[in-house]
Each structure stands twice: as C-alpha cells, then as structure tokens.
Protein backbone atom coordinates (compact mmCIF):
# COMPACT_ATOMS: atom_id res chain seq x y z
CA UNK A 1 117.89 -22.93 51.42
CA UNK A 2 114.68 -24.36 49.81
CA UNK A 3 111.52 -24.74 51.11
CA UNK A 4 111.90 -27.75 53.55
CA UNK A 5 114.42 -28.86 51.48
CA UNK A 6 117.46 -26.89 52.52
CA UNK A 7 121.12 -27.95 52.57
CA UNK A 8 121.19 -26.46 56.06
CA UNK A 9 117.86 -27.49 56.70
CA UNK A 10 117.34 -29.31 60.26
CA UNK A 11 114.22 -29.74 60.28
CA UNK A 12 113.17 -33.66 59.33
CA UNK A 13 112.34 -33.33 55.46
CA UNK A 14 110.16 -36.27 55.38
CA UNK A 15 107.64 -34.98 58.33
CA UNK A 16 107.74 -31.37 57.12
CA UNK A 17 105.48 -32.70 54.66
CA UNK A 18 103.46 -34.73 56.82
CA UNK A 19 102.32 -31.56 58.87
CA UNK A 20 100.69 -28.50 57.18
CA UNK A 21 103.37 -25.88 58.09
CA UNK A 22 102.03 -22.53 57.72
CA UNK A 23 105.86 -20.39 57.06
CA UNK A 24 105.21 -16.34 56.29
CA UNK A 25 107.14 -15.89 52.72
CA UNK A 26 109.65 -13.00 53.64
CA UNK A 27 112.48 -15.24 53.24
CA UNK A 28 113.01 -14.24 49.62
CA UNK A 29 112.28 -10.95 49.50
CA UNK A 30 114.78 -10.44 52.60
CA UNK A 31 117.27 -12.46 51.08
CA UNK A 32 117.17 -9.77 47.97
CA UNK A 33 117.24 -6.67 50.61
CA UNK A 34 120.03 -7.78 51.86
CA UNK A 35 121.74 -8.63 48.59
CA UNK A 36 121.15 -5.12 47.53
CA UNK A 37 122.52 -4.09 50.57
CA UNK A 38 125.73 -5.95 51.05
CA UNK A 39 126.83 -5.28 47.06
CA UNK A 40 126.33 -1.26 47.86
CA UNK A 41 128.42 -1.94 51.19
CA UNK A 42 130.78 -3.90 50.38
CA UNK A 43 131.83 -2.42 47.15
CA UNK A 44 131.96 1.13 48.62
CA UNK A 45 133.94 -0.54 51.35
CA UNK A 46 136.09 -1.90 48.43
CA UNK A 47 137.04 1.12 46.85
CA UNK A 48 137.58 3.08 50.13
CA UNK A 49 140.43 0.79 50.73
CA UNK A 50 142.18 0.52 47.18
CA UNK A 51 141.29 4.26 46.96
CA UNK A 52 142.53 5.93 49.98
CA UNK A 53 144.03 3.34 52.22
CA UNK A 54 146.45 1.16 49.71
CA UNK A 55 146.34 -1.50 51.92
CA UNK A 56 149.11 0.45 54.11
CA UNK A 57 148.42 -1.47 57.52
CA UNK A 58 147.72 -5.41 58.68
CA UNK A 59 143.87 -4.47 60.07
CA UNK A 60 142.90 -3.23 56.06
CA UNK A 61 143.90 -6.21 54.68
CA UNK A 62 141.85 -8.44 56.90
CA UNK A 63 138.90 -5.66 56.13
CA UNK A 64 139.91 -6.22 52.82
CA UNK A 65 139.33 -10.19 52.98
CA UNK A 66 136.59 -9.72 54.90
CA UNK A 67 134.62 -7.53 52.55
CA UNK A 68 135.79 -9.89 49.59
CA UNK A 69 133.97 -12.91 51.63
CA UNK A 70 131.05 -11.42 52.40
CA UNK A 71 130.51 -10.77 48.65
CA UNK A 72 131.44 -14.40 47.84
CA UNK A 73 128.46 -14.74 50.17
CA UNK A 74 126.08 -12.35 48.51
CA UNK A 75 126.34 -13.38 45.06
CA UNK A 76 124.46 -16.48 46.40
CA UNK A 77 121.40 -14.79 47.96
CA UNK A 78 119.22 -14.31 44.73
CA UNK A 79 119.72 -18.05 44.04
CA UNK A 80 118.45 -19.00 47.23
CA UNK A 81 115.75 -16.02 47.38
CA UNK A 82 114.46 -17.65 44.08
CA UNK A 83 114.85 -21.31 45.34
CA UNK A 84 112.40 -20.33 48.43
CA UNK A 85 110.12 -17.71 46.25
CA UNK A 86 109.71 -20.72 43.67
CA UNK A 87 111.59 -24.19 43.89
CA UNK A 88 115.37 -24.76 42.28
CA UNK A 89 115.59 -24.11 38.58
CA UNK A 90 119.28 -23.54 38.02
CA UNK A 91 120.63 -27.25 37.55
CA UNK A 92 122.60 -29.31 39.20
CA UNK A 93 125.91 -27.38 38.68
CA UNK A 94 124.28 -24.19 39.77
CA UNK A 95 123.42 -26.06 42.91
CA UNK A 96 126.93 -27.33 43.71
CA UNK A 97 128.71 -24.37 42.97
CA UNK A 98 126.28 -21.89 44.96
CA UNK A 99 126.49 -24.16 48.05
CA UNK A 100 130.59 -23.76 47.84
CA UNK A 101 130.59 -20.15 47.30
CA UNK A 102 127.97 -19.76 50.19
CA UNK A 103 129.79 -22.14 52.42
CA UNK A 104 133.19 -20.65 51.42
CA UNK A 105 131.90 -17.03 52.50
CA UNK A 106 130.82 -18.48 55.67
CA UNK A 107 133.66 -20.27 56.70
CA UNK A 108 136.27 -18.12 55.55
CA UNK A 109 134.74 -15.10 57.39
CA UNK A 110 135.56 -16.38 60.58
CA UNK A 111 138.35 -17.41 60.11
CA UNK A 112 139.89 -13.93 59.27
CA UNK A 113 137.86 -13.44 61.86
CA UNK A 114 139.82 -15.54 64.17
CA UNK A 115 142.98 -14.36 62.13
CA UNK A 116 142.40 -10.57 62.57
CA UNK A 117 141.62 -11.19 66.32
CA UNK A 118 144.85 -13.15 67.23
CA UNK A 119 146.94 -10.24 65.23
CA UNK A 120 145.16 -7.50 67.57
CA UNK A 121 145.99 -9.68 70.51
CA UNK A 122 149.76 -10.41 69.61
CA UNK A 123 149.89 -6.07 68.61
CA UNK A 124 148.30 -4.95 71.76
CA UNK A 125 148.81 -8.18 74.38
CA UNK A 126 152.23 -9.29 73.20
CA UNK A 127 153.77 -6.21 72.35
CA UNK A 128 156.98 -6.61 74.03
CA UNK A 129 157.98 -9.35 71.23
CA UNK A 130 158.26 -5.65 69.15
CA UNK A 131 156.80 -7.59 65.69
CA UNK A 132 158.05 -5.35 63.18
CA UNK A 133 154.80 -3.97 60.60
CA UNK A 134 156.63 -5.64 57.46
CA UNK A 135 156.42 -9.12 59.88
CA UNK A 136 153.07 -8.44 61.08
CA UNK A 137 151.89 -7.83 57.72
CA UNK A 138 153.58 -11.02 55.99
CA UNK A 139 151.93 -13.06 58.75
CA UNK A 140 148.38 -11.17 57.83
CA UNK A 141 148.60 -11.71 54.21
CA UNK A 142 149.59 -15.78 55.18
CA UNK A 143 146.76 -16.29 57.81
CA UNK A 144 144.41 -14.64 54.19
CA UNK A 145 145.99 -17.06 52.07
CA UNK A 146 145.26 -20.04 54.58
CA UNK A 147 141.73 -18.95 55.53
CA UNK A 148 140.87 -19.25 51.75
CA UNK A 149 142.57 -22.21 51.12
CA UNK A 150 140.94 -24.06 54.33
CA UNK A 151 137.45 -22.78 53.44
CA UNK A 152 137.96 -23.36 49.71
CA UNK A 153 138.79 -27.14 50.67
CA UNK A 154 135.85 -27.53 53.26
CA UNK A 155 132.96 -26.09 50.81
CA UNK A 156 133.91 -27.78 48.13
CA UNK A 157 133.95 -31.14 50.04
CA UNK A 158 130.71 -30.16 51.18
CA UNK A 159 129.37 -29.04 47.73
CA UNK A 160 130.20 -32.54 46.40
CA UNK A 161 127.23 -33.72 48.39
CA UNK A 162 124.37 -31.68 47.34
CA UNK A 163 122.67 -32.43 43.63
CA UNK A 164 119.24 -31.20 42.77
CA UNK A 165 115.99 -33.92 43.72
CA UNK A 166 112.35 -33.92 42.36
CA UNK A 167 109.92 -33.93 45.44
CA UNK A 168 106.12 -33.75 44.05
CA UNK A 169 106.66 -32.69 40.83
CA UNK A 170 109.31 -29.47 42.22
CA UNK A 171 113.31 -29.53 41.91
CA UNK A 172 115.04 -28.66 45.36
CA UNK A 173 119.19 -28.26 45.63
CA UNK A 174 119.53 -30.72 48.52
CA UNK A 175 122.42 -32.40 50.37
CA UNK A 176 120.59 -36.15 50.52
CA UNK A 177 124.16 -37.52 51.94
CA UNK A 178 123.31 -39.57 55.45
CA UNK A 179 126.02 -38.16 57.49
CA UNK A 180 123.99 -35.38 58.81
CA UNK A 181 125.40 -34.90 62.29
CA UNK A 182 128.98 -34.99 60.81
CA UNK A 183 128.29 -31.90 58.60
CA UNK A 184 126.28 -30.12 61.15
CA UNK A 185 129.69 -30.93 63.18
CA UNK A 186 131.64 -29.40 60.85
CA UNK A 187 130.11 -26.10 60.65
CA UNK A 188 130.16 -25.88 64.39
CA UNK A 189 133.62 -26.70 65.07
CA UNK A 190 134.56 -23.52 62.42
CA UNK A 191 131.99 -21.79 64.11
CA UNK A 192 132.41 -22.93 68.00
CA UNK A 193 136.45 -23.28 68.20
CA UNK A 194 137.24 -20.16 66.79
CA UNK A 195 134.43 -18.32 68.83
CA UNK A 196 136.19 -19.94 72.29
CA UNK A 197 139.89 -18.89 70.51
CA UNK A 198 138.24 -15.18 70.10
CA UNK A 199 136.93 -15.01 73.88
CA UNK A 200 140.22 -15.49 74.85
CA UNK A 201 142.09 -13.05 72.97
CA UNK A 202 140.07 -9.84 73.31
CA UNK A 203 139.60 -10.71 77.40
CA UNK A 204 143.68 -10.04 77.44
CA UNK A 205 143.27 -7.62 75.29
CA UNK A 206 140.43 -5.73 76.93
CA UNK A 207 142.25 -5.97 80.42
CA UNK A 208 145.33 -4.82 78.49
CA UNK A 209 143.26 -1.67 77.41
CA UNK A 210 141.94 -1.04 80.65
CA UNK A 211 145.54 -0.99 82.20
CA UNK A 212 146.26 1.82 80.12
CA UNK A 213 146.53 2.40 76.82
CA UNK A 214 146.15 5.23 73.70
CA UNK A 215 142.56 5.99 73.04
CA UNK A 216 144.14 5.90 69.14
CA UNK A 217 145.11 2.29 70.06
CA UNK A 218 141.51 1.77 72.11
CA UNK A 219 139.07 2.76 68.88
CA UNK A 220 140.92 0.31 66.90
CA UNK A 221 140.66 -2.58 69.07
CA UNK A 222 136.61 -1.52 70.01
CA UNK A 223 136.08 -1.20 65.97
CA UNK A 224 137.32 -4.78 65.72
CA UNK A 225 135.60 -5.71 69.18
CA UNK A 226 132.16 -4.55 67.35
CA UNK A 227 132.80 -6.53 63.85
CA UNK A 228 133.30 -9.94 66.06
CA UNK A 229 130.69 -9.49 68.39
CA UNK A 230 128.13 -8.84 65.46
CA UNK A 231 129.44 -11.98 63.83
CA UNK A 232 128.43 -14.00 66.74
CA UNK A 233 125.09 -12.29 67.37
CA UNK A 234 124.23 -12.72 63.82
CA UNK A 235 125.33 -16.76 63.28
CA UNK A 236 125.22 -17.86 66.80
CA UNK A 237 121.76 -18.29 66.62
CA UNK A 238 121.76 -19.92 63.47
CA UNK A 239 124.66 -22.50 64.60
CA UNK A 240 122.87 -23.28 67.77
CA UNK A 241 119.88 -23.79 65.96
CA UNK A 242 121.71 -26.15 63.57
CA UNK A 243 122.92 -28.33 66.84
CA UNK A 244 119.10 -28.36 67.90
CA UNK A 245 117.83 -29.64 64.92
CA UNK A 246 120.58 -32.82 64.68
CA UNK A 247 119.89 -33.88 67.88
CA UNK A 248 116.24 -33.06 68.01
CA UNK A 249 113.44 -34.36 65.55
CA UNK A 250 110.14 -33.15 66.80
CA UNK A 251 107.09 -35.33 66.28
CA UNK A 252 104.44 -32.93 66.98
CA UNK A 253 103.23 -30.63 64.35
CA UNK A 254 102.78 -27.63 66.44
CA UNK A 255 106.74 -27.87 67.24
CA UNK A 256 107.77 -28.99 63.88
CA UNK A 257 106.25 -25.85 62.70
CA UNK A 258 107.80 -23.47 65.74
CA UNK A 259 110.99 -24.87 64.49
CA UNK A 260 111.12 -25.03 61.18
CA UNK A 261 109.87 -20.77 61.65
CA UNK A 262 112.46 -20.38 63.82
CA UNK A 263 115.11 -21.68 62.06
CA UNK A 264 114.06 -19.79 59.09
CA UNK A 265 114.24 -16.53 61.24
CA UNK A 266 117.57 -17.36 62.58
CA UNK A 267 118.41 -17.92 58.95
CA UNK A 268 117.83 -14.69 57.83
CA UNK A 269 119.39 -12.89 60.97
CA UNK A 270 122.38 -15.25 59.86
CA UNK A 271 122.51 -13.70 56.26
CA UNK A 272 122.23 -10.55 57.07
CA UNK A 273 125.80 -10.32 58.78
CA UNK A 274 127.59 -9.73 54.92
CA UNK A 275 125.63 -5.85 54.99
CA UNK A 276 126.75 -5.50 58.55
CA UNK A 277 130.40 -5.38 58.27
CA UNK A 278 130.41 -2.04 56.05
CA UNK A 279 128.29 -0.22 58.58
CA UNK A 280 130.93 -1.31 61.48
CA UNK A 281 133.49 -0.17 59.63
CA UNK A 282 132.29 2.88 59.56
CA UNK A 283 132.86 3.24 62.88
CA UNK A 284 136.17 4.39 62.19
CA UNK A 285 136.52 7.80 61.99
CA UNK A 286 139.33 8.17 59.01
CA UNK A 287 137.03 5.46 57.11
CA UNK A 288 134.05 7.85 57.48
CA UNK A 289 135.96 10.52 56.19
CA UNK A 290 137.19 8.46 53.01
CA UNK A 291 133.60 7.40 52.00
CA UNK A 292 132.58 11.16 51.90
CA UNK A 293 135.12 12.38 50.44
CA UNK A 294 134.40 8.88 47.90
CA UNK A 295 130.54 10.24 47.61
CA UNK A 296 131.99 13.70 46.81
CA UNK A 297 134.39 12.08 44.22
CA UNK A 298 137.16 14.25 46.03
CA UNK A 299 139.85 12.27 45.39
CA UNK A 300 138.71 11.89 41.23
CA UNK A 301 138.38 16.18 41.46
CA UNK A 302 141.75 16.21 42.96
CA UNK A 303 143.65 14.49 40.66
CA UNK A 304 141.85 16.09 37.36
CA UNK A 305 142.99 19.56 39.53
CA UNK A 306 146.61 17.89 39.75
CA UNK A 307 146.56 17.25 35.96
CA UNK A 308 145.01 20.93 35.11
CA UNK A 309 147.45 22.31 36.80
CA UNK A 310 150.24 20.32 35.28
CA UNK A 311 148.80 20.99 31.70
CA UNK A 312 148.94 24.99 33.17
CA UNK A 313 152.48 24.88 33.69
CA UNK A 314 153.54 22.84 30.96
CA UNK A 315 151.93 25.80 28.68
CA UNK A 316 152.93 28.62 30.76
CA UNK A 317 156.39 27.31 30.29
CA UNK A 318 156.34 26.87 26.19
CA UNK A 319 154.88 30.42 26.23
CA UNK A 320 157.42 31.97 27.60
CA UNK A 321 160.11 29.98 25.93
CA UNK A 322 158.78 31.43 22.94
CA UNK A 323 158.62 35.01 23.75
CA UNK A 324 162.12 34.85 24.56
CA UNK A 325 162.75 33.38 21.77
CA UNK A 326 160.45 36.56 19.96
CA UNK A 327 162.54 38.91 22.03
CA UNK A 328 165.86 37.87 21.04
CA UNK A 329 165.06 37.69 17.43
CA UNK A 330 165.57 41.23 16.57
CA UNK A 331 168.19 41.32 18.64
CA UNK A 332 170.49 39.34 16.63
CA UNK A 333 169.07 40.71 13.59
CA UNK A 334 170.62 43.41 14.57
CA UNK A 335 172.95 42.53 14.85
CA UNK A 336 174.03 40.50 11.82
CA UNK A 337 173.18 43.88 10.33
C-alpha cells in the first residue's frame, strides 16, 4: 500500500524504479473518502441492528459480522492513505499490525460471505430438512466464530512477514519475504474457492425462486444476491490483477507503468467495497425504515414518552391516594367526636 512498495504490490519493486512512472496521486485522498464513508455506514448500520433488530434472525447476524469486518478494514485506510500521500512513518509494529487488521477484514468478509450464502441456500434450497431458527442460528453464530478465527490465523501469519525498509532515504511497510507466488496464492484461494462455492449456491437457489416462491422470501435472497455480487465486482478485479502481476513481470516501461496504474485503480475499486455494504443493505425495506426512524431519533423520543408517561401515572396515583386520604380525615374525626 506504499508507493511501489506495497505489501500487495505486483508490480516488480526493483524496475518500478528503473522506469519514470508517472501515477496521478488520488490514491490517498480516496482512501480517506472512503474511510469517512464506511465509519458513517457502517456505524449507522451498527446501531440499526442493536437498536431495532436485536439480532432476532440468522441473516442480521451475518450483517452484523459483516459490518464489524468492514470496519476492521477501515480503520486501516488513513495508514495507508498517509503511507502513499508521504512514505511509512508509523514503525514497524504499526506496519505489522495494520497489514493483519487489513488482511483480517478482507478475508473474513468473504468468508461470512460464503457463510451467509450457504445458510440462504440450505433455508430456501434445502428446506425440506425443516432446520429449526434456534439450529439455524447456532450454526450462524459458529460459521462467525470460525470465519474470525480462520482469518485471524491467516493475517497474522501473513503480518509476520512485512517489517518497515529504507529505500532512498524513505521508510516503506513492505513484505520483503521471497515466497511471492505462495501469498498471492493464498489470497486467491480465499478469494477464488469461495467465489466458485457461491456460484453454486445462489444458481439452486435462484432456480428455486423462480419455481415459485414468496416475494417476502424473494427480496431477501435478491438483498443478499446484491451484497455478493458487489463483493466480486469490487475485489475481482483486484485478485485477478494480483494473479497477473505473479506471473507477469513486464520489461517495458510503457507497460510497467499501464500496470502498476492499473493495479492502483483496481486497488481503490477494491477498498471501496467496506462503504458499499451499508448502501445494499438498505435495500431492505424494514432496514430503511429503521435508519429513519434512527435519523429521527424515534425510538430515543419513544422511550423518554414511555418514561413520561410512567412518571404521569406514578403521580396521578400518589395524588389521589392522598386526597382520599384528605377525604376520610374528617370523616373519622367525626367520628371519634
């Protein structure tokens, strides 16, 4: 995520510098647009579903995950924005943990993902195993549990490998390791496998729809049909571009420098996914209604109504346990008398 000196960089370090690469500096200033983005999307997102939703069903929970990852994402977007604005200046700790918490957002993301998708296929495809909701949502909250775990193992492995190096005088977080192909491997196979896995499920799923189904059922499954398919729009490129770039070393400056551009654009495409997922979301119509009545602060106005009105009763009550009390008084004065 430096200049030509990215951990995910696949374009040849050593000629980069060889060749006078003209690059356009948006990368930083997009990475911060989309920070800003994906921290006001993902935390409304956030309090939508602990607000209004409780985590009551198996898809909010994966929404839930999803959102969490795609922050785990963000936070590392400024570091990167500065790293390509400037050159590294965080240490070598910074360095190593970014690169896990950026990997760990990417790879965990699809494999909720994947998660999410096999759970709509087994709901809609396999219904006639009847999966009871408390089973269905045990088995969501285990597939969460093992997509962090997995991803948590994998980007740390990875972060091992990256420290910061001096390159003309300039400090660049860098993964200097040799095995290359391996770790551009690696990132494909949790990007590739679970992409084929996905193709499969919502084709059964789709002709399962088509055979007839609720349209309550049918905006569900085309919600999550729209937050895969802009997952693989916005990191396909990126992944294919990664397999390019390990197999391909161009020689000639005018490629190196179509390349290296392109890469950079696919990069940023790639990044911009984690402010994506909100919008989609969105898409459902009771999840629309939520974030109003969030913007409106209905729910806060409700419950301070809930308490008025408590506090109302609670004194109307006293008050006219004490004029009894007043009325009766001369009574038995009386009579005493």
């Amino acid at each position: 995520m430096a200049n030509f000196t990215s951990t995910y960089d696949g374009v040849s370090n050593d000629a980069a510098y060889l060749c006078d690469i003209n690059v356009p500096g948006i990368t930083g200033p997009f990475y911060i647009l989309i920070f800003i983005l994906s921290v006001i999307g993902n935390s409304l997102l956030l309090c939508v579903l602990f607000i209004y939703e409780k985590l009551k069903n198996v898809t909010n929970i994966f929404i839930l995950n999803l959102a969490c990852s795609d922050l785990i994402f963000t936070i590392t977007l400024p570091f990167w924005a500065v790293d390509h604005l400037h050159h590294w200046v965080f240490g070598d700790f910074v360095c190593k943990f970014m690169t896990a918490a950026c990997l760990a957002g990417l790879y965990s993301s699809v494999i909720l993902l994947t998660a999410m998708t096999v759970d709509r296929f087994i709901a809609v495809v396999l219904y006639k195993l009847k999966i009871n909701h408390a089973k269905r949502k045990k088995y969501a909250i285990c597939s969460c549990i093992a997509a962090w775990v997995i991803s948590i193992s994998a980007s740390l492995s990875d972060a091992m490998k990256v420290k910061v190096v001096n390159w003309y005088g300039k400090n660049y977080c860098y993964d200097e390791s040799e095995d290359k192909l391996g770790h551009y491997l690696q990132v494909s196979l949790l990007f590739f496998l679970p992409f084929a896995i996905i193709i499969f499920c919502y084709s059964a799923i789709l002709k399962t729809v088509l055979q007839g189904l609720n349209r309550k059922k049918f905006r569900t499954v085309a919600v999550l049909l729209c937050i895969v398919a802009a997952f693989f729009i916005c990191w396909g490129p990126y992944h294919i571009m990664l397999l390019i770039s390990s197999f391909y070393i161009p020689r000639d400056c005018k490629a190196q420098e179509w390349l290296y551009v392109t890469y950079h654009i696919c990069e940023i495409l790639a990044y911009s996914h984690c402010c994506v997922n909100p919008l989609l979301c969105m898409l459902s119509q009771k999840l629309r209604k939520h974030l109003l009545n969030l913007l409106r602060c209905e729910n806060v106005c409700r419950k301070n109504r809930e308490r008025d009105t408590g506090q109302t009763v609670d004194f109307t009550a006293q008050r006219s346990a004490v004029q009894l009390e007043l009325h009766n008084l001369p009574l038995n004065s009386h009579s005493l008398n």
